[in-house]
C-alpha atoms as a PDB file:
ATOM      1  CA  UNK A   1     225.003 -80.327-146.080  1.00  0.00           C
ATOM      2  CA  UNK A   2     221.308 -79.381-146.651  1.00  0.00           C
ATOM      3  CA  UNK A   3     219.656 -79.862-150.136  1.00  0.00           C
ATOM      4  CA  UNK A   4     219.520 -76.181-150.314  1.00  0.00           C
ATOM      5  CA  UNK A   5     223.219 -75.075-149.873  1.00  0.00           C
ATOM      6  CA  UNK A   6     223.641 -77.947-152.129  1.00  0.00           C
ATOM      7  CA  UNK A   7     221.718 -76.328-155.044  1.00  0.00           C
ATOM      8  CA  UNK A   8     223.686 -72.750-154.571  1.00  0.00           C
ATOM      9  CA  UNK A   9     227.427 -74.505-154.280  1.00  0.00           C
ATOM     10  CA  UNK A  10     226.399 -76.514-157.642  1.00  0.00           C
ATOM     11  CA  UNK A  11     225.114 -73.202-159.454  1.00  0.00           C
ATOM     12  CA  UNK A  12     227.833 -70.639-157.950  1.00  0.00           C
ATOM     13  CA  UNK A  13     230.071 -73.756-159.179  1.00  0.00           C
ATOM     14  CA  UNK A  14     228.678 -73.773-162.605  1.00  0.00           C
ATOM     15  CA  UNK A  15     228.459 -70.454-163.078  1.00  0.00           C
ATOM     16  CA  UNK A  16     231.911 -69.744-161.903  1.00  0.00           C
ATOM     17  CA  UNK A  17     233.065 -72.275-165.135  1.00  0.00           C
ATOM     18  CA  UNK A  18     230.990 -70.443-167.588  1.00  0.00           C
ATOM     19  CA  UNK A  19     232.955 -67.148-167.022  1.00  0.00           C
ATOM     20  CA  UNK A  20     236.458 -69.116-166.856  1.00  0.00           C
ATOM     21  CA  UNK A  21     235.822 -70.424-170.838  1.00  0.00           C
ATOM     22  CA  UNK A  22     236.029 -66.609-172.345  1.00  0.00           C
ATOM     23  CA  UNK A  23     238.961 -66.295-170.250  1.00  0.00           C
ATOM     24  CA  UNK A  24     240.687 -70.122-171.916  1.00  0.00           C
ATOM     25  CA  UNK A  25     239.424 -69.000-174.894  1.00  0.00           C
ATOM     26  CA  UNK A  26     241.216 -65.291-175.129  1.00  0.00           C
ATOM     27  CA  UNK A  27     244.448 -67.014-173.455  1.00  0.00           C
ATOM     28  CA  UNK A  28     244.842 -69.336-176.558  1.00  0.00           C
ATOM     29  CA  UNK A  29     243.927 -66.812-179.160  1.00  0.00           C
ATOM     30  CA  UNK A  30     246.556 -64.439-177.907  1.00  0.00           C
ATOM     31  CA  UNK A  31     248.871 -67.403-177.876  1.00  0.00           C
ATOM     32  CA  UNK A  32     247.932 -68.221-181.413  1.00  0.00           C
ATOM     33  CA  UNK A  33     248.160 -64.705-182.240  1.00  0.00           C
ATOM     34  CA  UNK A  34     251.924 -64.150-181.243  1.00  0.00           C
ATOM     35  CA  UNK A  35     252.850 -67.455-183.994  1.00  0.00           C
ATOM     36  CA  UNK A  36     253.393 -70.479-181.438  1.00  0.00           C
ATOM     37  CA  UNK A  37     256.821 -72.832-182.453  1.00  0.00           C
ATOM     38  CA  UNK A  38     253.818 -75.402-183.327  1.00  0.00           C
ATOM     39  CA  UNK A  39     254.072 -78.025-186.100  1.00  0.00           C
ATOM     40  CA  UNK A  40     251.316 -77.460-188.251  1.00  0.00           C
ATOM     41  CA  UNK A  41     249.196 -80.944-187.256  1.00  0.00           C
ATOM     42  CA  UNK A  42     249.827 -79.138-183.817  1.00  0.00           C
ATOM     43  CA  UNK A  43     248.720 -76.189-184.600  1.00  0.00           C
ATOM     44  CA  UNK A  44     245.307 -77.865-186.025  1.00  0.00           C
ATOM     45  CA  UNK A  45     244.917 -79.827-182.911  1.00  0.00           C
ATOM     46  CA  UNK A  46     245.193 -76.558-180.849  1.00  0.00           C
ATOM     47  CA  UNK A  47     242.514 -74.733-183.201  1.00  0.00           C
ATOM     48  CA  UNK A  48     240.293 -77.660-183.432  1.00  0.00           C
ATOM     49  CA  UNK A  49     240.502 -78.297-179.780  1.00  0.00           C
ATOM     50  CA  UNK A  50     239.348 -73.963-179.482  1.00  0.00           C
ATOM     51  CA  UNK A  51     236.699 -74.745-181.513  1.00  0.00           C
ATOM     52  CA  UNK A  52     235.253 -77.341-179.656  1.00  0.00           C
ATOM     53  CA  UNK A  53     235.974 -75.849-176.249  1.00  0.00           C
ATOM     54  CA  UNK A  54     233.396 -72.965-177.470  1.00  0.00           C
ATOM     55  CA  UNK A  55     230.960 -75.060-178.930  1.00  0.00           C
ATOM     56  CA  UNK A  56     230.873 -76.814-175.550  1.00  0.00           C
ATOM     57  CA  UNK A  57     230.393 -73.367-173.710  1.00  0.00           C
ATOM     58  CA  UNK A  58     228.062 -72.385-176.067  1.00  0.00           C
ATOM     59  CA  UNK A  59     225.643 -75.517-175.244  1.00  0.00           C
ATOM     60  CA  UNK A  60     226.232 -74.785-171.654  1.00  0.00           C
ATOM     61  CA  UNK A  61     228.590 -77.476-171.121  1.00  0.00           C
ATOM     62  CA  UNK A  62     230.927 -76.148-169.366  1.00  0.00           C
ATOM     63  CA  UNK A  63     233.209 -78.707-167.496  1.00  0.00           C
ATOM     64  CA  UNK A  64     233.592 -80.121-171.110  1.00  0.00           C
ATOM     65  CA  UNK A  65     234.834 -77.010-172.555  1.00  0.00           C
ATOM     66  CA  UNK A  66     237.616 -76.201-169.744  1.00  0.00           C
ATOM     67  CA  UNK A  67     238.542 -79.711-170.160  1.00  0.00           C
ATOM     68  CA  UNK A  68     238.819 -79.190-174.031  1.00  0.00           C
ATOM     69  CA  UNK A  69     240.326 -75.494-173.581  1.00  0.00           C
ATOM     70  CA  UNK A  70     242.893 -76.914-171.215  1.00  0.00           C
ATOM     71  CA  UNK A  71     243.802 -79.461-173.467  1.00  0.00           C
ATOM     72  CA  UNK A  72     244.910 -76.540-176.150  1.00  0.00           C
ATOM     73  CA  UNK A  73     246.537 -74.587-173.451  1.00  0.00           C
ATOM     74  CA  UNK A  74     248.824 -77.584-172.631  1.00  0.00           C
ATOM     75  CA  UNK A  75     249.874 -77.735-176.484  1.00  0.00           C
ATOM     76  CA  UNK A  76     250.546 -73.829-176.515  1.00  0.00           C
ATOM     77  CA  UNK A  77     252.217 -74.479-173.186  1.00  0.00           C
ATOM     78  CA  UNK A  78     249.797 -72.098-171.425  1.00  0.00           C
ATOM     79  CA  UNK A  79     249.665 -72.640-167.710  1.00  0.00           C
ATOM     80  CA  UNK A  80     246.585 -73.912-166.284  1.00  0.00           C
ATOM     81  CA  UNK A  81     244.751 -71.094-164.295  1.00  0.00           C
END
């Protein structure tokens, strides 16, 4: 592949990640919205790990954060997407 097709796969690629975090992130507030069957150290684990997902999307980090959002979805029992 030439260096230039390189360059557009890796940015379409990054930006494609940076508009699939709002998406994580809405999914688990509706989830925590509708009161998940969640213990309550679960429950922290699944805010905590929201928190951090947006803080990594925020700093452009965005592998990090759907790794971190998915995380939280598996403890909700969200579907990964």
């Amino acid at each position: 592949m030439k260096p230039a097709y390189w360059l557009i796969a890796l940015l379409f690629s990054t930006s494609a990640l940076a508009f699939h975090c709002p998406i994580d992130m809405k999914q688990i507030d509706d989830a925590l919205a509708a009161g998940p069957a969640l213990n309550a150290e679960q429950l922290a684990e699944v805010k905590a790990l929201r928190a951090e997902g947006e803080t990594l999307h925020k700093a452009g980090r965005h592998q990090e954060s759907v790794d971190t959002l998915d995380r939280a979805k598996a403890l909700l029992g969200i579907d990964k997407t």
